[in-house]
Protein backbone atom coordinates (compact mmCIF):
# COMPACT_ATOMS: atom_id res chain seq x y z
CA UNK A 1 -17.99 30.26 -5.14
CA UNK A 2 -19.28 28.31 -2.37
CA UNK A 3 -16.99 25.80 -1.15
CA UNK A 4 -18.99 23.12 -0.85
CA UNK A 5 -18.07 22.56 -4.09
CA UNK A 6 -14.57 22.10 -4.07
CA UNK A 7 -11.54 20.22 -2.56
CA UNK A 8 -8.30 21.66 -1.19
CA UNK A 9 -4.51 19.37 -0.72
CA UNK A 10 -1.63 20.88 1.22
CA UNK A 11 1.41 19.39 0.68
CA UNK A 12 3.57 20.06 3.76
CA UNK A 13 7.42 19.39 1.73
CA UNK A 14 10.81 19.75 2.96
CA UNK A 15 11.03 23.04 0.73
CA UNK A 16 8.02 24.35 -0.46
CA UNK A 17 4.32 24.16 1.32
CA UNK A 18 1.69 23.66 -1.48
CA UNK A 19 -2.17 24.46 -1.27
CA UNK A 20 -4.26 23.47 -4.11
CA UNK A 21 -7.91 24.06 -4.54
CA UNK A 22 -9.63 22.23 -6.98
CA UNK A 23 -13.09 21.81 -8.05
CA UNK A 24 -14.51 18.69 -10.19
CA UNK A 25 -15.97 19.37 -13.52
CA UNK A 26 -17.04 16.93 -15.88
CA UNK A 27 -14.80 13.84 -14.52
CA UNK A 28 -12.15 16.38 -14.47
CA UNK A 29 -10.51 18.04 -11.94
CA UNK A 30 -10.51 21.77 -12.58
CA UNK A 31 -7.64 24.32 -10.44
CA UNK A 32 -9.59 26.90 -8.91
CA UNK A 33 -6.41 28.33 -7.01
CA UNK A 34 -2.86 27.36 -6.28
CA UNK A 35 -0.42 28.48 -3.54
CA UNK A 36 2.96 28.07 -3.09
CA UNK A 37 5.65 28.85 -0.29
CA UNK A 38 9.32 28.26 0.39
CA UNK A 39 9.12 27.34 3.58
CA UNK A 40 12.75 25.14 3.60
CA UNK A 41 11.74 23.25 6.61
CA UNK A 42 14.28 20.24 5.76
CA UNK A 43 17.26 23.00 6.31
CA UNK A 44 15.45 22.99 9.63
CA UNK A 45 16.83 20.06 11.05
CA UNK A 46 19.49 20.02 13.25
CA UNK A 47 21.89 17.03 13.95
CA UNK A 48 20.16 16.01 16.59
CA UNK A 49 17.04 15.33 13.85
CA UNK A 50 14.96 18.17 15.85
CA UNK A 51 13.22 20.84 13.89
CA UNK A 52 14.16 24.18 15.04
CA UNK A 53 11.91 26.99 16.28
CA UNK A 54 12.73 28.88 13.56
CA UNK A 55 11.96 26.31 11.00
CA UNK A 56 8.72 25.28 13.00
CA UNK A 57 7.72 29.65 13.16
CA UNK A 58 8.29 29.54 8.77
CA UNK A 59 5.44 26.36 8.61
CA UNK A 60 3.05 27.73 11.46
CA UNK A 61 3.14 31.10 9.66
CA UNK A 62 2.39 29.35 6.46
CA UNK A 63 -0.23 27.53 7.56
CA UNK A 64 -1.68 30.21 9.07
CA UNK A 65 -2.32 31.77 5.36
CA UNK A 66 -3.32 28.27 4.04
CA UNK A 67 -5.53 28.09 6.78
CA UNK A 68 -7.33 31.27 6.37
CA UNK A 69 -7.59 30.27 2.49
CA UNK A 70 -9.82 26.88 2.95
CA UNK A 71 -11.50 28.43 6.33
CA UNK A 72 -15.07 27.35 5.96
CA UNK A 73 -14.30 24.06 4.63
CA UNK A 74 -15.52 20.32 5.48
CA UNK A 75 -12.97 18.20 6.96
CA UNK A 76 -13.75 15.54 4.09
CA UNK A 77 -13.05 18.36 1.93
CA UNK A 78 -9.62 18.77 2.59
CA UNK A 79 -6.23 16.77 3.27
CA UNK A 80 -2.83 17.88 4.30
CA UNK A 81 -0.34 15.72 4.06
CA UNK A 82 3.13 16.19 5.36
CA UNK A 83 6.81 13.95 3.85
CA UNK A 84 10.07 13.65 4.40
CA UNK A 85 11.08 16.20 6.72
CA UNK A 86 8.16 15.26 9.24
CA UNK A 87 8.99 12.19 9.12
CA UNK A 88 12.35 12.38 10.28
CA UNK A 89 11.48 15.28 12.66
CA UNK A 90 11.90 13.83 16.20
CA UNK A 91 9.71 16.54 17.59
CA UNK A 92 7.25 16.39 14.86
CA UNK A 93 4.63 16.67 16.95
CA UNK A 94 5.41 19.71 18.92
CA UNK A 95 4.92 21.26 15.14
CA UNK A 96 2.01 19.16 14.48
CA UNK A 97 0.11 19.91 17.52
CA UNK A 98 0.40 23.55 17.12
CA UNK A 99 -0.14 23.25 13.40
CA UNK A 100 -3.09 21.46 13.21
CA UNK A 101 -5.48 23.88 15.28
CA UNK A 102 -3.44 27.11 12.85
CA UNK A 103 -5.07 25.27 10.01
CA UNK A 104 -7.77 24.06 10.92
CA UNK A 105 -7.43 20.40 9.61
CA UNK A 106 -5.55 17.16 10.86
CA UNK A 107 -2.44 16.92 9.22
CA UNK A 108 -1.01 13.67 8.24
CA UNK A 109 2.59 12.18 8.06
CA UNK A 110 2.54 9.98 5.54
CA UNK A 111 4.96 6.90 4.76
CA UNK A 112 7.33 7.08 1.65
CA UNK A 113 5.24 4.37 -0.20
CA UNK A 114 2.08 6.42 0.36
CA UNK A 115 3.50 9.91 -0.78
CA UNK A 116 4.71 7.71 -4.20
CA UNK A 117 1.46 6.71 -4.61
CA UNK A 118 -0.02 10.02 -4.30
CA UNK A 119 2.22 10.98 -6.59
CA UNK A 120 1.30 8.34 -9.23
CA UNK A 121 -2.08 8.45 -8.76
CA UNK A 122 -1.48 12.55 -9.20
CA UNK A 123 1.13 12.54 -12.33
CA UNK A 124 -1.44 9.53 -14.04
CA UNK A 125 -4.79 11.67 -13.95
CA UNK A 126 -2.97 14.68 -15.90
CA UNK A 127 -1.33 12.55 -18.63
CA UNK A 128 -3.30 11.23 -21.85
CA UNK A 129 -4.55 7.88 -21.63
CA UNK A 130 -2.22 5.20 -22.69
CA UNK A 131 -1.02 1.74 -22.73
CA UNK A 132 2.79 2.67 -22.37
CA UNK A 133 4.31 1.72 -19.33
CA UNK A 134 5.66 4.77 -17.20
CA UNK A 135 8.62 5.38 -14.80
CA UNK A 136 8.07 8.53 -12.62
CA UNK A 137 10.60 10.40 -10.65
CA UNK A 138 10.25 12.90 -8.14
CA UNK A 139 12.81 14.63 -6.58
CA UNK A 140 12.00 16.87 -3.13
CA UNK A 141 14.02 18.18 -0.69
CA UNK A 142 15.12 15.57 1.30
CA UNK A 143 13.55 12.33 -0.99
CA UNK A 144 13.05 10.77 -4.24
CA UNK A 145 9.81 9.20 -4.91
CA UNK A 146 10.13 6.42 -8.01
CA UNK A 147 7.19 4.28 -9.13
CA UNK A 148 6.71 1.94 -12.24
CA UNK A 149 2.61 1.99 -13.56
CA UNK A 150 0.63 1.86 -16.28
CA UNK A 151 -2.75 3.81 -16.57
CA UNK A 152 -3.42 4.47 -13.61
CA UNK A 153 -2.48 1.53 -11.54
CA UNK A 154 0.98 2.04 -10.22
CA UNK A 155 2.97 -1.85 -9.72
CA UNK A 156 5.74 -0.51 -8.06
CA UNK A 157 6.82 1.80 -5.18
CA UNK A 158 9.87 3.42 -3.36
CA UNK A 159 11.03 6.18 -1.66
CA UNK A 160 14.63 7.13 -0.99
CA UNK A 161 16.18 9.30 1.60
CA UNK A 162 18.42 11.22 -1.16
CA UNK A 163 16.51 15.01 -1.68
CA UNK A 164 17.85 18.22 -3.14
CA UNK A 165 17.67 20.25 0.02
CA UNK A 166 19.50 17.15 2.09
CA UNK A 167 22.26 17.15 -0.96
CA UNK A 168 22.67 20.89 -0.79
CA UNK A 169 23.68 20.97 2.43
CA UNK A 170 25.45 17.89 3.10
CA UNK A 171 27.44 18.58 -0.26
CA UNK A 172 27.58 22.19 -1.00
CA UNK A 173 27.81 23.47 2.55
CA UNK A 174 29.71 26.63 2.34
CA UNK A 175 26.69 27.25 -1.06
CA UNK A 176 29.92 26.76 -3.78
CA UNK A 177 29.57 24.94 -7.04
CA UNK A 178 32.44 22.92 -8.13
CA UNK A 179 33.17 19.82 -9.89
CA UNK A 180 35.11 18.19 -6.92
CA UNK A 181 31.30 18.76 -4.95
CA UNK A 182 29.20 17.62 -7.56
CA UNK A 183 31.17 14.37 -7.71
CA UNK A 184 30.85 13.48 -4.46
CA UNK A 185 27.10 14.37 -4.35
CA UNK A 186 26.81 12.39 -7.44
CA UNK A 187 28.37 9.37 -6.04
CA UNK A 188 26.47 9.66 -2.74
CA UNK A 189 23.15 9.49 -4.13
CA UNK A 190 24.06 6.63 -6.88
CA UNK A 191 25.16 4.84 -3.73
CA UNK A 192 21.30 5.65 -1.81
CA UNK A 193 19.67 4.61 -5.18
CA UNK A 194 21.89 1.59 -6.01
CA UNK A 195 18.74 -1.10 -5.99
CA UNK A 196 16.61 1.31 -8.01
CA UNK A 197 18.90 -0.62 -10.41
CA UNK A 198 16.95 -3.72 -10.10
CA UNK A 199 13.64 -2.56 -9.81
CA UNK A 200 13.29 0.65 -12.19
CA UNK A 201 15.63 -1.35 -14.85
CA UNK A 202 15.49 0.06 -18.51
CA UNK A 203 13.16 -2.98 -19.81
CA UNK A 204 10.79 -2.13 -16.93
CA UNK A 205 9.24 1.30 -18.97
CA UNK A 206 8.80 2.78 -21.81
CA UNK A 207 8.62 6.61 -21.07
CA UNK A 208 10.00 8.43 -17.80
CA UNK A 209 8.20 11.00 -16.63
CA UNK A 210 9.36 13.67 -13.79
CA UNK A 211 7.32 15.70 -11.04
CA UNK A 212 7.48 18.54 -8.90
CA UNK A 213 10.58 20.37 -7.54
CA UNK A 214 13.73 19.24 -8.60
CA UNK A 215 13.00 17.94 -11.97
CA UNK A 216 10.17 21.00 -12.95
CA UNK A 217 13.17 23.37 -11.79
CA UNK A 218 15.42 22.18 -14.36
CA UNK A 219 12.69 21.70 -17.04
CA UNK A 220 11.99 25.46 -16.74
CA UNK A 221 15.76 26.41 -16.90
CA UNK A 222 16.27 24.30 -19.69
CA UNK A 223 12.87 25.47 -22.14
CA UNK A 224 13.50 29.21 -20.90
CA UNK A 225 17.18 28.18 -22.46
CA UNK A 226 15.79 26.77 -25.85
CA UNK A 227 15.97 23.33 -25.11
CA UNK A 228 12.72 21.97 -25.98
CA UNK A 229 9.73 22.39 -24.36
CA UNK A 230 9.19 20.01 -20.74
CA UNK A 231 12.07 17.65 -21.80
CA UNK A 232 15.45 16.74 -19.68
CA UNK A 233 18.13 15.59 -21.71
CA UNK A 234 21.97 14.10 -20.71
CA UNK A 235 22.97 17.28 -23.10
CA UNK A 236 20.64 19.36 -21.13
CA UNK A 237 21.51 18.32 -17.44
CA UNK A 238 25.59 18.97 -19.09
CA UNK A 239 25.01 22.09 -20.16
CA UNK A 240 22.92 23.20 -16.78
CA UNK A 241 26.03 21.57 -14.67
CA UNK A 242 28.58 23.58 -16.44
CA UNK A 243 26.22 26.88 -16.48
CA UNK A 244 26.12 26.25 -12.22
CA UNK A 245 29.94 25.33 -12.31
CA UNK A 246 30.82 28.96 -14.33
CA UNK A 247 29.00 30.57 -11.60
CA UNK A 248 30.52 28.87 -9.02
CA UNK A 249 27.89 30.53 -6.52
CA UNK A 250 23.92 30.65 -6.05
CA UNK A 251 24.49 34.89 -5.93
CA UNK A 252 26.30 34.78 -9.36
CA UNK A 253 23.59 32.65 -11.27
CA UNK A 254 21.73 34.62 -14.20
CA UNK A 255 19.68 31.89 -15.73
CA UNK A 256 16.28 32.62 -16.98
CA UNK A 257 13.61 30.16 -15.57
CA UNK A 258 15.49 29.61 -12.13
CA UNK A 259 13.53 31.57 -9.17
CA UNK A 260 15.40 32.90 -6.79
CA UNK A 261 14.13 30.37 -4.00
CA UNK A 262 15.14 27.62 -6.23
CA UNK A 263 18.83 28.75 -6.11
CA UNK A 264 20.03 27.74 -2.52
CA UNK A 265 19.08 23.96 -3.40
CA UNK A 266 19.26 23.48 -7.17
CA UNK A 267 22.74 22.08 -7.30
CA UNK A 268 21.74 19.22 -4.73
CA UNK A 269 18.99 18.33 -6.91
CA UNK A 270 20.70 18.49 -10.35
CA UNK A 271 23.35 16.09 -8.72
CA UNK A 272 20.49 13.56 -7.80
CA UNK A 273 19.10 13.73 -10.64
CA UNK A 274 22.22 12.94 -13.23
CA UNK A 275 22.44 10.61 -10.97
CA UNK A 276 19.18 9.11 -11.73
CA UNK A 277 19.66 9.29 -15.09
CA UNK A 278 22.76 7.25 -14.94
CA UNK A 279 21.67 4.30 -13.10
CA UNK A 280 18.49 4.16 -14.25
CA UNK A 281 20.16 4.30 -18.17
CA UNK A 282 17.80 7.24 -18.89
CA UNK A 283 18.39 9.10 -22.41
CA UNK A 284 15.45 11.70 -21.60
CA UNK A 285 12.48 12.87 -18.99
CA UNK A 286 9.40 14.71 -19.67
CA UNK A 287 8.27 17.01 -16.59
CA UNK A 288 4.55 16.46 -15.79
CA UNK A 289 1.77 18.42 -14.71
CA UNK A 290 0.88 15.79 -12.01
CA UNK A 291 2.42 16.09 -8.50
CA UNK A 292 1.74 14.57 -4.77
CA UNK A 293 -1.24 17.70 -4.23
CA UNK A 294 -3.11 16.22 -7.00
CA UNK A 295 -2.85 12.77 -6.16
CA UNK A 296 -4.18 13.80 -2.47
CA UNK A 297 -6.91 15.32 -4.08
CA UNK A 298 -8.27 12.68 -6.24
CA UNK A 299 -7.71 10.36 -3.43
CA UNK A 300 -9.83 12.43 -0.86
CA UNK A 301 -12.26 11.92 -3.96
CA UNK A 302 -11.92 8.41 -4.27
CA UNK A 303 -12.23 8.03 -0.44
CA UNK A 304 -15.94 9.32 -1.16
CA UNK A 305 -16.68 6.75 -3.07
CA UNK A 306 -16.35 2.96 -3.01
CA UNK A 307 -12.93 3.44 -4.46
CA UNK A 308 -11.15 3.41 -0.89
CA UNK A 309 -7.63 1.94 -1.44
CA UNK A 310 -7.19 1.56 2.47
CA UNK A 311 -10.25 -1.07 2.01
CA UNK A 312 -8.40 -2.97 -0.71
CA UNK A 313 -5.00 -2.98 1.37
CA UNK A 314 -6.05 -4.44 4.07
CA UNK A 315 -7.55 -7.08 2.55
CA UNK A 316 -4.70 -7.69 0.68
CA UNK A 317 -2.38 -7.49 3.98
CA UNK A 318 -5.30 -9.99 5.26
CA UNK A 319 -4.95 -12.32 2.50
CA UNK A 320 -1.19 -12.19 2.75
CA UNK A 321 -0.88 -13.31 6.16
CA UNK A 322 -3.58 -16.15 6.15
CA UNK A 323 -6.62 -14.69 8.44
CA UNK A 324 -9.54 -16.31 8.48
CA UNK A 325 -11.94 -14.26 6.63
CA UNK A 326 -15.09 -15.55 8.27
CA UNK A 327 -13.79 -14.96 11.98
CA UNK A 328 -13.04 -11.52 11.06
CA UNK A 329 -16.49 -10.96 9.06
CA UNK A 330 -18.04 -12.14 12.49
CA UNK A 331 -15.93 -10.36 14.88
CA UNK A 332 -16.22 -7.21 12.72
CA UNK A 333 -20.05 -7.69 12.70
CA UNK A 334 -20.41 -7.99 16.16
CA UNK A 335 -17.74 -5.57 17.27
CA UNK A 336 -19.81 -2.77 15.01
CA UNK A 337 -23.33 -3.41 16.38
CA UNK A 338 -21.70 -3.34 20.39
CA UNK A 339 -19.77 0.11 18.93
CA UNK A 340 -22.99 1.57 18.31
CA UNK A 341 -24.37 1.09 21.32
CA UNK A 342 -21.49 2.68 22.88
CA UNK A 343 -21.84 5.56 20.90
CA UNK A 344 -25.17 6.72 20.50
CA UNK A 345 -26.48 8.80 17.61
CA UNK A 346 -27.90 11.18 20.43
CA UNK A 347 -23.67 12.17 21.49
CA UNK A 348 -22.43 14.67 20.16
CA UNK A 349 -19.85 12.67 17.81
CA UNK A 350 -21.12 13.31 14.39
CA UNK A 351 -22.51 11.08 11.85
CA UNK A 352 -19.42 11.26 9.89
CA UNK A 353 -16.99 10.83 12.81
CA UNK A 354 -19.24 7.72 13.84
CA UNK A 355 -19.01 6.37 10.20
CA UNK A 356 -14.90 6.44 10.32
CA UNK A 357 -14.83 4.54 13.85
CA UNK A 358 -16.99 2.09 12.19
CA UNK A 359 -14.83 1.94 9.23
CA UNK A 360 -11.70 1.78 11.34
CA UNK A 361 -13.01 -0.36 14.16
CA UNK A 362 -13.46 -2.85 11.25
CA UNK A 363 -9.87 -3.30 9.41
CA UNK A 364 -8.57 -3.95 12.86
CA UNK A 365 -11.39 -6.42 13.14
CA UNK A 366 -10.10 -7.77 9.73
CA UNK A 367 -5.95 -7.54 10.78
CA UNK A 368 -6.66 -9.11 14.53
CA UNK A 369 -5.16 -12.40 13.62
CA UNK A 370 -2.21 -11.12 11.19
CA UNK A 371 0.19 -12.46 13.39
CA UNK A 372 -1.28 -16.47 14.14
CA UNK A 373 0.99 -17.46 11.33
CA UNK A 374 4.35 -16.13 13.30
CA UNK A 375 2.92 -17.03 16.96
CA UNK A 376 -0.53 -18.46 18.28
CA UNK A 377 0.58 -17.42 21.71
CA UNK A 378 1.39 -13.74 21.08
CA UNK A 379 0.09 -13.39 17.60
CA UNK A 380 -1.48 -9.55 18.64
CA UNK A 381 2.01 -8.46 19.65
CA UNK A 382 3.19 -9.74 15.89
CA UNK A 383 0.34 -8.45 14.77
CA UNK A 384 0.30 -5.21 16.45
CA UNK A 385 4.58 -4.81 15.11
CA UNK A 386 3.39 -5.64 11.50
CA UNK A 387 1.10 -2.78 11.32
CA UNK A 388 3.92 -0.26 12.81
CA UNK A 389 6.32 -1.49 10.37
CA UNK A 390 4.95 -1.97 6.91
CA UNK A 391 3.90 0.64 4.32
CA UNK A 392 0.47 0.15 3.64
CA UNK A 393 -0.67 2.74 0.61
CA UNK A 394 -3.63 4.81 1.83
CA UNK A 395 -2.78 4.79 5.05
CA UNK A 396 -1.15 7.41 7.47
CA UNK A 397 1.89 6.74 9.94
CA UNK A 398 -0.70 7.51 12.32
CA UNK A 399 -3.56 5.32 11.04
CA UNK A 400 -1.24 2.74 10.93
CA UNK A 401 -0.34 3.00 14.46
CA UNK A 402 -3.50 3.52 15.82
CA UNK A 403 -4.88 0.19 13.82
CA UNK A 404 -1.38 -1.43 15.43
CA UNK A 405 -2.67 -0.32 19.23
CA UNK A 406 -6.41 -1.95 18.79
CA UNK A 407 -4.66 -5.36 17.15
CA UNK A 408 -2.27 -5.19 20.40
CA UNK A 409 -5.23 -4.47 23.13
CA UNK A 410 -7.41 -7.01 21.89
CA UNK A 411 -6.42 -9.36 23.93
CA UNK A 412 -4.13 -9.55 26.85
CA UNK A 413 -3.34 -7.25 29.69
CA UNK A 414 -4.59 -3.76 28.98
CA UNK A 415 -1.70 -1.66 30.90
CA UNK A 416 0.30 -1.81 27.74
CA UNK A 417 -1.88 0.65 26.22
CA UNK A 418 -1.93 3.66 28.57
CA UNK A 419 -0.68 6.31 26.29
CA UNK A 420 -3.89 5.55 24.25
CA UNK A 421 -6.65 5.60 27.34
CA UNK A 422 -6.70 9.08 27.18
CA UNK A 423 -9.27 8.98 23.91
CA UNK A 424 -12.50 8.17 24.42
CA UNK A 425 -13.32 7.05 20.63
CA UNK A 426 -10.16 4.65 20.91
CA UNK A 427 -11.12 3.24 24.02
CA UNK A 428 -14.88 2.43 22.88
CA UNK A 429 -13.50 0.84 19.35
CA UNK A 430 -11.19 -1.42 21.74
CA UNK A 431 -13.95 -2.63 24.33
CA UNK A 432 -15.75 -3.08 21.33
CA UNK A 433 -13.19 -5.36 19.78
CA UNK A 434 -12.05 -6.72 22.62
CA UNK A 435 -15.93 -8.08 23.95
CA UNK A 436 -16.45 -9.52 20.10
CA UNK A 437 -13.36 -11.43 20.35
CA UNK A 438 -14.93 -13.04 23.27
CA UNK A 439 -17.99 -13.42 22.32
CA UNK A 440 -16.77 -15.03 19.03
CA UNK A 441 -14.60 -16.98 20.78
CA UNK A 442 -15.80 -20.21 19.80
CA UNK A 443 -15.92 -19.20 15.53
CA UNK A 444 -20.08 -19.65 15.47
CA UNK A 445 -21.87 -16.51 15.24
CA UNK A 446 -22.57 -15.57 19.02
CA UNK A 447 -25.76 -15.17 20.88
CA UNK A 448 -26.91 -11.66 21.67
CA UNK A 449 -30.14 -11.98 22.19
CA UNK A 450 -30.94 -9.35 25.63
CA UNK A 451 -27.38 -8.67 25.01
CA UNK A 452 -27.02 -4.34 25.63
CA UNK A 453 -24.31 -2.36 26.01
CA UNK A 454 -24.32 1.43 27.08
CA UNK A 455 -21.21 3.99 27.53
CA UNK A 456 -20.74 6.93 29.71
CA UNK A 457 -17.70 8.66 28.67
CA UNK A 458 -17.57 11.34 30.90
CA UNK A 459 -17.36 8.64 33.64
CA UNK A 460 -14.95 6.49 32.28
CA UNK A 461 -17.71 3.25 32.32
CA UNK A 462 -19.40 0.94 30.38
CA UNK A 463 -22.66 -1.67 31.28
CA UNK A 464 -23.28 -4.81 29.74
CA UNK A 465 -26.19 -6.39 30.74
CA UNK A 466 -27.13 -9.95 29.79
CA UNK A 467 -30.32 -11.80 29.63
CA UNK A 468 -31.04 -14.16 33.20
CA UNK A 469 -30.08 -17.20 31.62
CA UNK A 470 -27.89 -16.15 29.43
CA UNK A 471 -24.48 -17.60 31.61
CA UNK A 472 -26.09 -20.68 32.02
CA UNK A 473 -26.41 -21.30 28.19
CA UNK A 474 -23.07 -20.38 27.54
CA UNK A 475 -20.55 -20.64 30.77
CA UNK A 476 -17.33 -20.12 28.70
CA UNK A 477 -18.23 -17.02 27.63
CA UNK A 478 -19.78 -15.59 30.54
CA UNK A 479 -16.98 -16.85 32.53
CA UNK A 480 -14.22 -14.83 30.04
CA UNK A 481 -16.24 -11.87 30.50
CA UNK A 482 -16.00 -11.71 33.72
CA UNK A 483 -11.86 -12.12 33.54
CA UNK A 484 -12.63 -8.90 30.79
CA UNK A 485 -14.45 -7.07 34.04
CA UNK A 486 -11.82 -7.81 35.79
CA UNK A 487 -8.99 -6.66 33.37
CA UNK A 488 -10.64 -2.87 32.83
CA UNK A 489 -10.31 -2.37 37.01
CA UNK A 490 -6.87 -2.34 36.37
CA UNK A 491 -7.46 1.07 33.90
CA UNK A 492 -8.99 3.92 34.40
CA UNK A 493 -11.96 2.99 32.57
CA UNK A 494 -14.63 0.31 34.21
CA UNK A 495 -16.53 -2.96 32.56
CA UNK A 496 -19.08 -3.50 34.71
CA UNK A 497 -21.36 -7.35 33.52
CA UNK A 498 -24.96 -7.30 34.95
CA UNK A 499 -27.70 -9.91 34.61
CA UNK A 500 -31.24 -8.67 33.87
């Protein structure tokens, strides 16, 4: 089958790396192959919140085998997404570094808002259309994902730090079931969860629905059992507890429908979810097909067409904080035409790669004034914190901070940004920005007529070259220009403003 044809998700969990290959087929997304590996990366981290180099060896050895499986692949083809775990990880990107060129394909660390979106948007496209309004839980190794929709719009969004790898070994350390454990892992995670009270409420849904891990572990156990088919039930999780409790022991268990890597961690994750089931007032849960992989996939689909929720986020995040639309239409407008001057079709950045600095290069155009309404004085260093600290669905912890770094260089002194001079592509989408702040300066549509602009990465400069008269028609601006000239001498990179 040639792959142009399909789409691949890895989902990079606390205890189990997923690949899923998928292929669209009349509106439908069709599995062409699935791969799974306990990988356990979450019982990788030590006190210290460091992965260890064992834990690090399991995923790079796993994504060696993914990464052999998708080899020939597009990049738009493909997105690997990594939770929890990664996200705690301290030296996360010692693994990611190293992980990235095993697979083949960026991999991104995504916020807990985003992965229970994912998993919405993932659990929603496998159900039967319907008006009833849905509660989903998902339970992984080291969080719980819960989100209230309906269709496929999901209303609202949270992720807790409670997991069944995190539970296992925080409450069953020495591997021993008993009730004096369960109790306290029980109590533990009611006390993590305690809001969900308020927001998940009973008269907020009409059906709960469970995915992945934890709650299609149990589901198994229970319909291997005779329980019926897909469905958790209070009699069901009692009758799992006090199978676990008779066993005393992960060695001892002989339950149909439990793997053997499911085991080590299932007692963590039965505790969460009774209690889930207790605050949340739930009489019964029906596993679903749907999971984070498939929401990644549709949403690499989506992201192909004008379906984008990254687009409708930040102009809701726009809208929120009182921008002015038209001064970011204009500085976006003019910051994209001086961007493609200073990349050229004839470089060797691809079309596509030129397309998502564009793209890019224009939300931060959008989110440059988030932060007038908190300060006029230092509203990009507002700006640039709001961006680092909210959880914006569609977007990456790395998007995010990238988007953060071009709101805080727009303006201002340019030494705060040294970690980020390094990349070319980052440092042309901020002289971009930076010269159509000035050159918008005055919120008219500026002049750039015999205006040019032209790049040479390799030595670290940039030429702008204006039209003989065209300081004496406008003195402010030429005069702010030349503070921008002198601003870049104090980087590595040089402005240089000429006059034809």
């Amino acid at each position: 089958m040639q792959t142009k044809s399909l789409y691949a998700a890895i989902d990079l969990g606390s205890n189990s790396f997923r690949l899923e290959i998928g292929q669209m087929d009349a509106g439908q997304l069709r599995r062409v192959e699935y791969i799974k590996e306990t990988v356990r990366q979450g019982n990788g981290l030590d006190a210290e919140r460091h992965l260890t180099e064992e834990a690090m060896t399991r995923g790079w050895e796993c994504l060696a085998r993914f990464g052999e499986r998708i080899a020939g692949f597009r990049p738009s083809q493909v997105r690997a997404v990594a939770t929890q775990t990664l996200r705690e990880a301290r030296n996360r990107d010692v693994f990611l570094s190293k992980a990235k060129r095993i697979l083949g394909f960026p991999i991104e660390v995504i916020a807990g808002k985003e992965e229970a979106r994912l998993i919405y948007l993932g659990v929603s496209h496998l159900l039967p259309q319907s008006d009833e309004r849905r509660l989903v839980v998902d339970i992984g190794g080291r969080s719980t994902e819960m989100i209230l929709g309906q269709r496929e719009k999901a209303s609202t969004l949270e992720s807790y730090r409670v997991g069944s790898v995190a539970w296992s070994m925080k409450f069953f350390p020495d591997g021993l079931w008993t009730p004096a454990c369960f109790k306290s892992a029980e109590i533990a995670a009611k006390a993590v969860l305690d809001e969900a009270q308020i927001l998940f409420n009973r008269n907020h849904w009409d059906k709960c629905y469970g995915s992945s891990g934890t709650v299609g572990a149990v589901a198994d156990v229970l319909t291997a059992s005779g329980w019926p088919e897909g469905l958790i039930t209070r009699e069901g999780l009692a009758w799992l507890k006090d199978r676990l409790l008779k066993a005393q022991k992960p060695d001892n268990l002989r339950l149909e429908g439990v793997k053997e890597d499911r085991k080590p961690v299932i007692g963590g994750g039965l505790a969460v979810l009774q209690a889930v089931f207790d605050l949340l007032h739930i009489d019964e849960m029906q596993a679903a097909q749907g999971a984070l992989r498939h929401g990644a996939l549709y949403d690499l689909i989506d992201r192909e067409s004008t379906q984008d929720v990254r687009s409708s986020m930040v102009d809701w995040l726009a809208q929120r904080f009182g921008t002015d639309k038209l001064q970011a239409e204009r500085v976006s407008r003019t910051a994209q035409s001086l961007l493609q001057s200073l990349i050229p079709e004839s470089a060797s950045t691809s079309a596509q790669d030129r397309q998502r600095y564009l793209q890019k290069l224009h939300w931060a155009c959008q989110l440059h004034e988030t932060g007038m309404r908190i300060s006029h004085s230092d509203y990009h260093k507002h700006g640039a914190y709001i961006l680092d600290n909210t959880d914006l669905p569609g977007f990456t912890l790395n998007e995010l901070h990238r988007l953060s770094q071009l709101v805080l260089g727009h303006r201002g002194k340019l030494r705060k940004l040294e970690i980020e001079m390094d990349d070319a592509s980052f440092v042309q989408q901020l002289m971009a920005l930076r010269l159509a702040v000035i050159l918008c300066h005055a919120r008219r549509d500026p002049d750039l007529s015999g205006l040019t602009i032209h790049c040479d990465a390799l030595q670290r400069t940039a030429r702008l070259t204006l039209r003989s008269d065209w300081a004496e028609l406008w003195p402010q601006s030429a005069h702010l220009l030349r503070e921008e000239k002198t601003a870049w001498q104090k980087t590595e990179w040089q402005v240089e403003v000429l006059t034809d």
